[in-house]
N, C-alpha and C. Protein backbone atom coordinates (compact mmCIF):
# COMPACT_ATOMS: atom_id res chain seq x y z
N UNK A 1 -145.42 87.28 -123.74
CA UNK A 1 -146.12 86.31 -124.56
C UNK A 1 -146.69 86.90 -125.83
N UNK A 2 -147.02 88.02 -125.39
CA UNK A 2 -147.42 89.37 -127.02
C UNK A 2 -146.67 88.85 -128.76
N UNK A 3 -145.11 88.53 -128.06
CA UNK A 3 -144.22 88.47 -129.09
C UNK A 3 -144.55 86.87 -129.76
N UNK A 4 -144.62 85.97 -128.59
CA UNK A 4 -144.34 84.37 -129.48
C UNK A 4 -145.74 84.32 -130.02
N UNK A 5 -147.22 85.42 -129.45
CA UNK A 5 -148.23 84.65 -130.45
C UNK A 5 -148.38 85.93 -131.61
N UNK A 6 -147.33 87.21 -131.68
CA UNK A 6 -147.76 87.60 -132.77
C UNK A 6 -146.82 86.64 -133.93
N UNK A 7 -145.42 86.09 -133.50
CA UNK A 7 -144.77 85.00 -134.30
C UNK A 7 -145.89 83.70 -134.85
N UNK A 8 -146.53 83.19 -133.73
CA UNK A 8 -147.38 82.25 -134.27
C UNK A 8 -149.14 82.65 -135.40
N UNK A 9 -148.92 83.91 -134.99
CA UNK A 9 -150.16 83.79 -135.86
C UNK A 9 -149.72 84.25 -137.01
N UNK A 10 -148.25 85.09 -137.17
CA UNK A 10 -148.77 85.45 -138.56
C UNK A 10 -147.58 84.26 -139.41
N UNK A 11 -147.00 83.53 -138.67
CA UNK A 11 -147.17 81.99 -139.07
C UNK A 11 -147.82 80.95 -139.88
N UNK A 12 -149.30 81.29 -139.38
CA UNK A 12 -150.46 80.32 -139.57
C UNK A 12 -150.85 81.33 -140.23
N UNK A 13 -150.77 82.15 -140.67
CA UNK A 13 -151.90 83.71 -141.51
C UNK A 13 -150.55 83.13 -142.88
N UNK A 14 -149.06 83.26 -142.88
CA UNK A 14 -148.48 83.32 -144.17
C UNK A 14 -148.59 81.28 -144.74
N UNK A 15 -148.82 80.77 -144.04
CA UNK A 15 -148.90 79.34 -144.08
C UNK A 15 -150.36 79.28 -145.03
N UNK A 16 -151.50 79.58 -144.71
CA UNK A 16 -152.72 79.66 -145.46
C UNK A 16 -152.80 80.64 -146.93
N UNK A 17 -152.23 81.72 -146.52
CA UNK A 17 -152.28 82.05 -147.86
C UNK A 17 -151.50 81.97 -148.36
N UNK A 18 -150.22 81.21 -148.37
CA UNK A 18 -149.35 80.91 -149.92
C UNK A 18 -149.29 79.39 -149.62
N UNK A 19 -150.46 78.64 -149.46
CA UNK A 19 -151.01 77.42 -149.61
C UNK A 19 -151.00 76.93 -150.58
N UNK A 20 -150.94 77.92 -151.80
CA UNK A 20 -151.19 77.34 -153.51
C UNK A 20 -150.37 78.25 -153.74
N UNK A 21 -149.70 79.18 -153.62
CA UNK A 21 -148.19 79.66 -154.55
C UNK A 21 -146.67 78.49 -154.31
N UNK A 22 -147.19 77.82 -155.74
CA UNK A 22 -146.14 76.43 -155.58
C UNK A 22 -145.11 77.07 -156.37
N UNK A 23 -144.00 76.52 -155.54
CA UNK A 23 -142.48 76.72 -155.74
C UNK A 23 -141.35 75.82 -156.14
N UNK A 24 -140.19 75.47 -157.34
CA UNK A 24 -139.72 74.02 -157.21
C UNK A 24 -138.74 74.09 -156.64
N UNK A 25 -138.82 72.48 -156.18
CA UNK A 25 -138.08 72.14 -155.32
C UNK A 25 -136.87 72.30 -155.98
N UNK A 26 -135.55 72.04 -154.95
CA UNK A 26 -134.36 71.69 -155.39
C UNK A 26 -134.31 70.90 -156.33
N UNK A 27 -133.53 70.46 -157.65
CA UNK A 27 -133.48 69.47 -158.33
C UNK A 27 -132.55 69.42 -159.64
N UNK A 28 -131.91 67.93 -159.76
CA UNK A 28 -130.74 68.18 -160.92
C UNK A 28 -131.43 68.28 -162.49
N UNK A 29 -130.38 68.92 -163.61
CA UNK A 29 -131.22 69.41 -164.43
C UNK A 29 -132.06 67.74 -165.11
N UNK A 30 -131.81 66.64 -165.01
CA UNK A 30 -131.93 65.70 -165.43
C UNK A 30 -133.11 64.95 -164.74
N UNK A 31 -133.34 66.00 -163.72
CA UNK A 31 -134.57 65.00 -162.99
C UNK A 31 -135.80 66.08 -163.29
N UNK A 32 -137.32 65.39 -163.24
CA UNK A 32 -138.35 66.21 -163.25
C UNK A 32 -138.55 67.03 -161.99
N UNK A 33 -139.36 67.96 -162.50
CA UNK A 33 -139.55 69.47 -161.35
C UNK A 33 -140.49 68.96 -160.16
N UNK A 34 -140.65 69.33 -158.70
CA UNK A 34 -141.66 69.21 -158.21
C UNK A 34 -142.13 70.47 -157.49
N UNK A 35 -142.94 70.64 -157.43
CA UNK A 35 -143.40 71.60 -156.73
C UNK A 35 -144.17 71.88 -155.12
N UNK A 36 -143.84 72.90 -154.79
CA UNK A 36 -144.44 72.70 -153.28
C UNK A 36 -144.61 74.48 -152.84
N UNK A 37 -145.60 74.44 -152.01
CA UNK A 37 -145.62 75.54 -151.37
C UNK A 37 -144.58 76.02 -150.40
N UNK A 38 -143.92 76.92 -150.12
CA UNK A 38 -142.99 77.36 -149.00
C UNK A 38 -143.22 77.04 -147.76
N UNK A 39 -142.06 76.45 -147.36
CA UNK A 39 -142.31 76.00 -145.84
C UNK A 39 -142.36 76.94 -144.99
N UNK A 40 -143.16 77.20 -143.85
CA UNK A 40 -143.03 78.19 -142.90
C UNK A 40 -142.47 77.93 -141.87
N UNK A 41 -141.28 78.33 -141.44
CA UNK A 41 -140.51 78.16 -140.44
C UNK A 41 -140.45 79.47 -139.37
N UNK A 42 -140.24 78.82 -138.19
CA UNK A 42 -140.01 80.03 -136.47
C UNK A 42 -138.38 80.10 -136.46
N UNK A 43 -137.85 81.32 -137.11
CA UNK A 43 -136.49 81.29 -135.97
C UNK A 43 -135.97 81.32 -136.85
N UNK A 44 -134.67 80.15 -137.33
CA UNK A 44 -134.21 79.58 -138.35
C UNK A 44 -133.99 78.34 -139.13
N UNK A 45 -133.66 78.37 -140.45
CA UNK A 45 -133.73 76.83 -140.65
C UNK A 45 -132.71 75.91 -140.09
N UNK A 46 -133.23 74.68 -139.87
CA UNK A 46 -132.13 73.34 -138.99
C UNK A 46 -130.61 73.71 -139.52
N UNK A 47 -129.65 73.60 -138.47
CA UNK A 47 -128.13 73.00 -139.24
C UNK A 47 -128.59 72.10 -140.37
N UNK A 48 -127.34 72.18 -141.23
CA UNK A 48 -128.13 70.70 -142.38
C UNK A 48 -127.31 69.32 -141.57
N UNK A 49 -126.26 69.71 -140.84
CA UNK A 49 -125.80 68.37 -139.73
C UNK A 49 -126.75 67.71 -139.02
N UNK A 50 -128.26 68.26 -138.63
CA UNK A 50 -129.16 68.39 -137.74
C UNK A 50 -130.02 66.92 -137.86
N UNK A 51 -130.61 66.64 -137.32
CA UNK A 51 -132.06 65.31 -137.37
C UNK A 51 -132.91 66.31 -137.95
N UNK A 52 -133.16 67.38 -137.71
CA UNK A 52 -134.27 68.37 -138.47
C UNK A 52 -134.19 68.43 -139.80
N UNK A 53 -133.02 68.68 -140.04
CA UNK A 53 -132.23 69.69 -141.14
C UNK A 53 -132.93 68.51 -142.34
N UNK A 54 -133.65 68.72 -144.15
CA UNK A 54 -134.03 67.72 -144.49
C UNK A 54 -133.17 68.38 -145.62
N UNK A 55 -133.30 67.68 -147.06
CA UNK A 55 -132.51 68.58 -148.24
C UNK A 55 -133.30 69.42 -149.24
N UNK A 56 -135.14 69.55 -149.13
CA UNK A 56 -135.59 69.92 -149.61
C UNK A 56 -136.31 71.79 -148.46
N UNK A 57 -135.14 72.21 -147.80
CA UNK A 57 -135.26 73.03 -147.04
C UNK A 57 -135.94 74.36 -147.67
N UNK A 58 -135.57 74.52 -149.00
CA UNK A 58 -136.31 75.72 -149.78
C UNK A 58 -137.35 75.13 -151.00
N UNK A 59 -138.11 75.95 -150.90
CA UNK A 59 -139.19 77.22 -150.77
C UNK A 59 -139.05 77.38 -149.28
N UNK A 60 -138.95 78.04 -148.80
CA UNK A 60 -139.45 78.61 -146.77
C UNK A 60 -139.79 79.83 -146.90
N UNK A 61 -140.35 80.49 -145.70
CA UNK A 61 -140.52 81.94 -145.14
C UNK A 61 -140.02 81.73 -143.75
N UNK A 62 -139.07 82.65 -143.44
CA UNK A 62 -138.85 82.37 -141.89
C UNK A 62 -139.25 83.23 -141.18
N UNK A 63 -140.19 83.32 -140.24
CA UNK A 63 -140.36 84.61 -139.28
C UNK A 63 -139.56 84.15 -138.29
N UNK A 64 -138.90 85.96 -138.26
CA UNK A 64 -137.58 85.93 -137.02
C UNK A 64 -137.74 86.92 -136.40
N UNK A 65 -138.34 86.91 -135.23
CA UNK A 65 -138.54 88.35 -134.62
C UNK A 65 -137.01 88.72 -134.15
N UNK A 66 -136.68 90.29 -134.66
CA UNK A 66 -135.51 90.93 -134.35
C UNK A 66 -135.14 91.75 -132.75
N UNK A 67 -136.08 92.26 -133.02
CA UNK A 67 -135.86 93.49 -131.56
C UNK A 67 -137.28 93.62 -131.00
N UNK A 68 -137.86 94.49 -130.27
CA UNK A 68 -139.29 95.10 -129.86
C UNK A 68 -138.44 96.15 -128.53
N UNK A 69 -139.78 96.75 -128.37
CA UNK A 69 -139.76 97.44 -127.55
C UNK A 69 -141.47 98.22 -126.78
N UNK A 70 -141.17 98.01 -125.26
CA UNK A 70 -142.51 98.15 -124.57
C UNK A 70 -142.52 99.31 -123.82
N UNK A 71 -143.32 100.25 -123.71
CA UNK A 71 -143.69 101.78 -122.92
C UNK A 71 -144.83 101.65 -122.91
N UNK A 72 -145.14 102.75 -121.56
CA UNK A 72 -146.27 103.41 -121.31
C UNK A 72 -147.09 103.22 -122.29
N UNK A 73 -147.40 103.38 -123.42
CA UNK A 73 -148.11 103.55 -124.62
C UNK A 73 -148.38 101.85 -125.53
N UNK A 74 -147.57 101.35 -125.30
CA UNK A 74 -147.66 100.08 -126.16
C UNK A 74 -146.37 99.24 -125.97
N UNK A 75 -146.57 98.14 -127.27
CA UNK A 75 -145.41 97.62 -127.46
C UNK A 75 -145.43 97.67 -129.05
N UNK A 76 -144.08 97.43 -129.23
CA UNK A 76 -143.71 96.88 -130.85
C UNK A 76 -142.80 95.79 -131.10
N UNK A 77 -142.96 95.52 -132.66
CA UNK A 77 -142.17 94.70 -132.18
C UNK A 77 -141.62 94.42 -134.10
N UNK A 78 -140.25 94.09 -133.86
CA UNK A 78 -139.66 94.44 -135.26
C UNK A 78 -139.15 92.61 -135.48
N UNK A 79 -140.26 92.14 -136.76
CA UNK A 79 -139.81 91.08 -137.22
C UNK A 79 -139.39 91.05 -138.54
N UNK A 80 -138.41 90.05 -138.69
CA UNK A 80 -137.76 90.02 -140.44
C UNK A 80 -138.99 88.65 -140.81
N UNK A 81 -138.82 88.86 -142.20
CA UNK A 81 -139.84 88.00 -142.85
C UNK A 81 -138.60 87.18 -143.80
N UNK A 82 -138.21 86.39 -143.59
CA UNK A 82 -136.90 85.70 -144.41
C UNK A 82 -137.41 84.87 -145.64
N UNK A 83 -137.60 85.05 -147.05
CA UNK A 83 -137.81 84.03 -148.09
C UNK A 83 -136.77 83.47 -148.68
N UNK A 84 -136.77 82.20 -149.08
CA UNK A 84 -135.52 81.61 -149.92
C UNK A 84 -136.15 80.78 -150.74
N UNK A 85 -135.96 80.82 -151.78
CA UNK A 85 -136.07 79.93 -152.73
C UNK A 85 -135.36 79.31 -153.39
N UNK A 86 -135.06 78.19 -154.40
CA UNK A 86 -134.63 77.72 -155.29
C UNK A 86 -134.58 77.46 -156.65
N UNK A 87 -133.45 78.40 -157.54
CA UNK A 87 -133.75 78.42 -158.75
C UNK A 87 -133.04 78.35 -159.50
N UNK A 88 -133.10 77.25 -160.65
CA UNK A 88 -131.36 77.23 -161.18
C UNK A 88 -131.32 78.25 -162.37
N UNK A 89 -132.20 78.64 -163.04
CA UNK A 89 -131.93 79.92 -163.88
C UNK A 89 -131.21 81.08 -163.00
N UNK A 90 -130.39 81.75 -163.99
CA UNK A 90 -129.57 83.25 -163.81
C UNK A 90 -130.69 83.93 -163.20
N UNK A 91 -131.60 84.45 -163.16
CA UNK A 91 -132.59 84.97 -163.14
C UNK A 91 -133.62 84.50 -161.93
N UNK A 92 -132.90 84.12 -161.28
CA UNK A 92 -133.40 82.96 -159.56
C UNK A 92 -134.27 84.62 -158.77
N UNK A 93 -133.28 85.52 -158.89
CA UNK A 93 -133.78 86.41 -157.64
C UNK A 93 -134.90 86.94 -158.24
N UNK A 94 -135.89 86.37 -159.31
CA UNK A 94 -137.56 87.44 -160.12
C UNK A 94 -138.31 86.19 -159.68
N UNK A 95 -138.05 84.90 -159.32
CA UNK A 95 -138.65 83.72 -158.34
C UNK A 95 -139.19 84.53 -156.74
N UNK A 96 -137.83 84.79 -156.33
CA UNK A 96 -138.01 85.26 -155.02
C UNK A 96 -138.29 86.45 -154.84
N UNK A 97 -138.27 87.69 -155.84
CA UNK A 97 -139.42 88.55 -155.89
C UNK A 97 -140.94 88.59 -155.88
N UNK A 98 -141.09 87.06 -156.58
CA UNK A 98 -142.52 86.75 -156.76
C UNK A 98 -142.81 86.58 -155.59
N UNK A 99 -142.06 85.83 -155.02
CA UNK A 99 -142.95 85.41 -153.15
C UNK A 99 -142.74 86.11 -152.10
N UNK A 100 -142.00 87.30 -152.39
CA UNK A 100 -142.03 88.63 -151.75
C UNK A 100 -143.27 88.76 -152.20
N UNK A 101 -143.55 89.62 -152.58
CA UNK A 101 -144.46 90.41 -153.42
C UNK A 101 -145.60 89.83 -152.79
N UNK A 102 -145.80 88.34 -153.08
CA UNK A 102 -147.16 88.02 -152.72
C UNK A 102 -147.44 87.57 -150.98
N UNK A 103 -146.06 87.58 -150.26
CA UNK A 103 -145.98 88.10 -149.07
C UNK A 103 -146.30 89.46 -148.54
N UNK A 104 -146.01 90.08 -149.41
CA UNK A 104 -146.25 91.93 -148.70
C UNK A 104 -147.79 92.16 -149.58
N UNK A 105 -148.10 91.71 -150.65
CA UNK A 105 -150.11 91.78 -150.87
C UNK A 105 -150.35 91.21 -149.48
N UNK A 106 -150.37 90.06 -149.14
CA UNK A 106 -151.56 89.50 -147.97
C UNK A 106 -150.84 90.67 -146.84
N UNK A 107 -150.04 91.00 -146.44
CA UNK A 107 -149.77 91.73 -145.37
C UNK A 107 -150.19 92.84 -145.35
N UNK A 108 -150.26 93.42 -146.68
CA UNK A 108 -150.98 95.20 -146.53
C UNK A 108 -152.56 94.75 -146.84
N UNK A 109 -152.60 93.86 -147.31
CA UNK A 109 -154.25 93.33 -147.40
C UNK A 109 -155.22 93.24 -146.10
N UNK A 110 -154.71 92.76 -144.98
CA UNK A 110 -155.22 92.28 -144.16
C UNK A 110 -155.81 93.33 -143.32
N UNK A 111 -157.29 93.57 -142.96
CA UNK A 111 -158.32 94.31 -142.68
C UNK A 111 -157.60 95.31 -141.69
N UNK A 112 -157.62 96.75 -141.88
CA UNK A 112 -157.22 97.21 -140.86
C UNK A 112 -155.36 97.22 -140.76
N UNK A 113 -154.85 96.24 -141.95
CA UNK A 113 -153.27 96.15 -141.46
C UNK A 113 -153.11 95.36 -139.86
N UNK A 114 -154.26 94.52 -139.86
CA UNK A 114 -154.46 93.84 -138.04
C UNK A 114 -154.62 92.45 -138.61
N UNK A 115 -153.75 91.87 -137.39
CA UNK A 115 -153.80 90.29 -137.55
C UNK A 115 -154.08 89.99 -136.27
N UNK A 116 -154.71 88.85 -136.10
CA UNK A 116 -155.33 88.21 -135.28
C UNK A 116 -155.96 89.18 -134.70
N UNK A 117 -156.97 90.46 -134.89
CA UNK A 117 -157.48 91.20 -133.99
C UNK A 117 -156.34 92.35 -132.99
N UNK A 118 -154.73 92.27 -132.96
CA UNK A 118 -154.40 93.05 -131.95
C UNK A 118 -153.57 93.14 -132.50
N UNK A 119 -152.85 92.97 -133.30
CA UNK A 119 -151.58 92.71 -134.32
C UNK A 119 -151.41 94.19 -135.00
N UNK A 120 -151.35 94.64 -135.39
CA UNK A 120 -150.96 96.39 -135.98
C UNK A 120 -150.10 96.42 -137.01
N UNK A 121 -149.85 96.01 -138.21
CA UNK A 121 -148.96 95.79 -139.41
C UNK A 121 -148.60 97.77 -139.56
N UNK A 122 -147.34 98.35 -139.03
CA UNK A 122 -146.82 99.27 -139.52
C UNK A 122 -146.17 99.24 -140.85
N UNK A 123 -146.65 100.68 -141.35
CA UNK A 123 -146.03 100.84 -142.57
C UNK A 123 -144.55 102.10 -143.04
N UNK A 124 -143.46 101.89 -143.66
CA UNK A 124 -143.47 100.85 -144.18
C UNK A 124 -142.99 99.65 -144.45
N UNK A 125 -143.27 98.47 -145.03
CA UNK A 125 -142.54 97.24 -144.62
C UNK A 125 -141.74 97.92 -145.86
N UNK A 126 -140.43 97.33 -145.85
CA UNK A 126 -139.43 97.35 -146.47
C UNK A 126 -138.77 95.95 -146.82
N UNK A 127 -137.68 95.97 -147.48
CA UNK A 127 -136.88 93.89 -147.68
C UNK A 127 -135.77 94.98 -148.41
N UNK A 128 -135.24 93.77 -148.39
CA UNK A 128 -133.57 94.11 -149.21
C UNK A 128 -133.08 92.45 -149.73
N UNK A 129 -132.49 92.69 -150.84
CA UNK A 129 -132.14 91.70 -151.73
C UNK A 129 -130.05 91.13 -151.25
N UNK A 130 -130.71 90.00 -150.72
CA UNK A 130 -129.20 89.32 -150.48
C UNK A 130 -127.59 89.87 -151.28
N UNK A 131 -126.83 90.69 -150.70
CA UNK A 131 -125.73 91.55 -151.79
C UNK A 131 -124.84 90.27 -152.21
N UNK A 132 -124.68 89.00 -151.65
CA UNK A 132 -123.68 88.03 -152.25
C UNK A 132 -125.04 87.00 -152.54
N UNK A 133 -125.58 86.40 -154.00
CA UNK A 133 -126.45 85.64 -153.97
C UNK A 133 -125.92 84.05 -154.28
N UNK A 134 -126.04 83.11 -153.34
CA UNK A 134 -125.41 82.12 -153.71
C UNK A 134 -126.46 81.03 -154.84
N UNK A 135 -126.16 80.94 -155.46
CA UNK A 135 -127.14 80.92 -157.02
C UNK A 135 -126.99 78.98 -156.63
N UNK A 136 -127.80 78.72 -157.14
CA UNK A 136 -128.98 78.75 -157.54
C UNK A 136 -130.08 79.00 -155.82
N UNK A 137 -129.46 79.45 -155.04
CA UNK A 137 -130.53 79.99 -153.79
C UNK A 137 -130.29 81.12 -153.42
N UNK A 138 -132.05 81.96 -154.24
CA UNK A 138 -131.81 83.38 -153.52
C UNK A 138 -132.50 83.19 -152.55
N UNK A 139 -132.40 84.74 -151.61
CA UNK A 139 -132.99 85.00 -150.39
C UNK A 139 -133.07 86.42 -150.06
N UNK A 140 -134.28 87.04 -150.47
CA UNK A 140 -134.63 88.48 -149.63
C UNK A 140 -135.33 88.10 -148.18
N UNK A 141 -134.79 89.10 -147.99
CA UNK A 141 -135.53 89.81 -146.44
C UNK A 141 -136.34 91.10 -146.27
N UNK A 142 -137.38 90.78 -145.54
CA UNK A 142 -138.36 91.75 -145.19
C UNK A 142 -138.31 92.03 -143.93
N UNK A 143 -138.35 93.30 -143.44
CA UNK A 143 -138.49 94.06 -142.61
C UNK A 143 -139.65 94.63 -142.15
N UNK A 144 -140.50 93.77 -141.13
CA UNK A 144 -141.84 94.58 -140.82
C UNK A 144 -142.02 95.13 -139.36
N UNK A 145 -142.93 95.68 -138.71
CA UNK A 145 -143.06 96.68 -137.50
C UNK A 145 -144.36 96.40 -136.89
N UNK A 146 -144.82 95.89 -135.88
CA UNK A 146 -145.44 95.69 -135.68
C UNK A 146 -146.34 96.50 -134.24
N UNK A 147 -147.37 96.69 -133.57
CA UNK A 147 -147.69 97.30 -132.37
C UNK A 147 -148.66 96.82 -132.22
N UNK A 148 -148.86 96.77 -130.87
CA UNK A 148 -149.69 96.15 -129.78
C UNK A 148 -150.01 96.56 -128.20
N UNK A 149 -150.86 96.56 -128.22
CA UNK A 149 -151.25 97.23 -126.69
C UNK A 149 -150.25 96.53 -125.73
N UNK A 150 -150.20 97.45 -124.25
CA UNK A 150 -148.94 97.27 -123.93
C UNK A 150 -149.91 96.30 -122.79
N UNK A 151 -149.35 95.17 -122.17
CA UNK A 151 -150.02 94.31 -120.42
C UNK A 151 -150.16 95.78 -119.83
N UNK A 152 -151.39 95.18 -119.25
CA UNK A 152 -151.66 96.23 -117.99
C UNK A 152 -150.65 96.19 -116.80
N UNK A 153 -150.41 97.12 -116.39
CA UNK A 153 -150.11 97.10 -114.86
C UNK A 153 -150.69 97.29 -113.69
N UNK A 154 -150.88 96.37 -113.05
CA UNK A 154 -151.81 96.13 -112.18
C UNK A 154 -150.85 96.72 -110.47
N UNK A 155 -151.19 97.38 -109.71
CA UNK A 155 -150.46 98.30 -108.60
C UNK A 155 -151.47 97.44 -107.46
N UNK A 156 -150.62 96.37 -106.97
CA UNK A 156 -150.93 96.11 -105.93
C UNK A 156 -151.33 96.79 -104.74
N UNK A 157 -151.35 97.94 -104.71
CA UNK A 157 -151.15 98.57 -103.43
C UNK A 157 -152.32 99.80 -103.77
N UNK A 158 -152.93 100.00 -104.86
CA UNK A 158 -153.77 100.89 -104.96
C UNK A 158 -155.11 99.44 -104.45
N UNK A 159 -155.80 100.69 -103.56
CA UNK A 159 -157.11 100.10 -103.45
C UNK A 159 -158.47 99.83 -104.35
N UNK A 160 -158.94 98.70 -103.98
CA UNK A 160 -160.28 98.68 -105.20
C UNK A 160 -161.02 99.38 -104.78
N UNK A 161 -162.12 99.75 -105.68
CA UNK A 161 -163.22 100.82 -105.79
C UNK A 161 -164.28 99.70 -105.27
């Protein structure tokens, strides 16, 4: 359970603070701009075949937890931080640098590199820039590391004090 509430909190932690970094929507050059904050999505975004799936799918951040791993000592746990945006200028992927960027401030910001109190932000986060960019939607990825105390194990068979 370590894993789905470090997914949900730092969910609700990237949801609050890019509350006001507005992003525009999809749109033809003939129509006016709108703007919106990035949607925060678990996992991935809908098929667009989907009842989910809507057409204004970018601005997002997707947290996707990748791998982890639990020992004696702890756990970790390795999530991608997925941004996409929408931008019809040549120049789309210095959009989606911006909301990198102000994704990895609140993340090295946060007291301690700790979220929700048990959360452990390892450093360092890293991203890499999409090698085929399908224009007008870029999309970097971030790479972060996370650790957390490991469940106790409780030995049925040792006696209480």
């Amino acid at each position: 359970m370590n894993d789905v509430h470090l997914c949900k909190a730092l969910g609700k932690f990237l949801e609050a603070g890019l509350s006001d970094f507005l992003l525009p929507l999809e749109h033809k050059p003939d129509e006016p701009t709108v703007f919106r904050a990035p949607k925060i999505v678990q996992g991935y975004l809908p098929p667009k075949n989907s009842r989910e799936s809507k057409d204004d799918d970018f601005p997002f951040v997707l947290i996707r937890p990748d791998s982890g791993k639990t020992d004696a000592d702890g756990c970790s746990a390795d999530v991608s931080i997925v941004i996409g945006v929408w931008d019809g200028e040549f120049e789309g992927h210095l959009t989606a640098l911006s909301l990198k960027e102000k994704v990895e401030s609140l993340l090295l910001n946060l007291p301690n590199r700790t979220l929700g109190e048990r959360f452990i932000l390892e450093t360092p986060v890293s991203w890499e820039n999409s090698p085929a960019q399908a224009w007008p939607f870029w999309q970097i990825v971030m790479s972060t590391r996370w650790t957390f105390r490991a469940p106790e194990i409780v030995n049925p068979y040792t006696p209480y004090e």
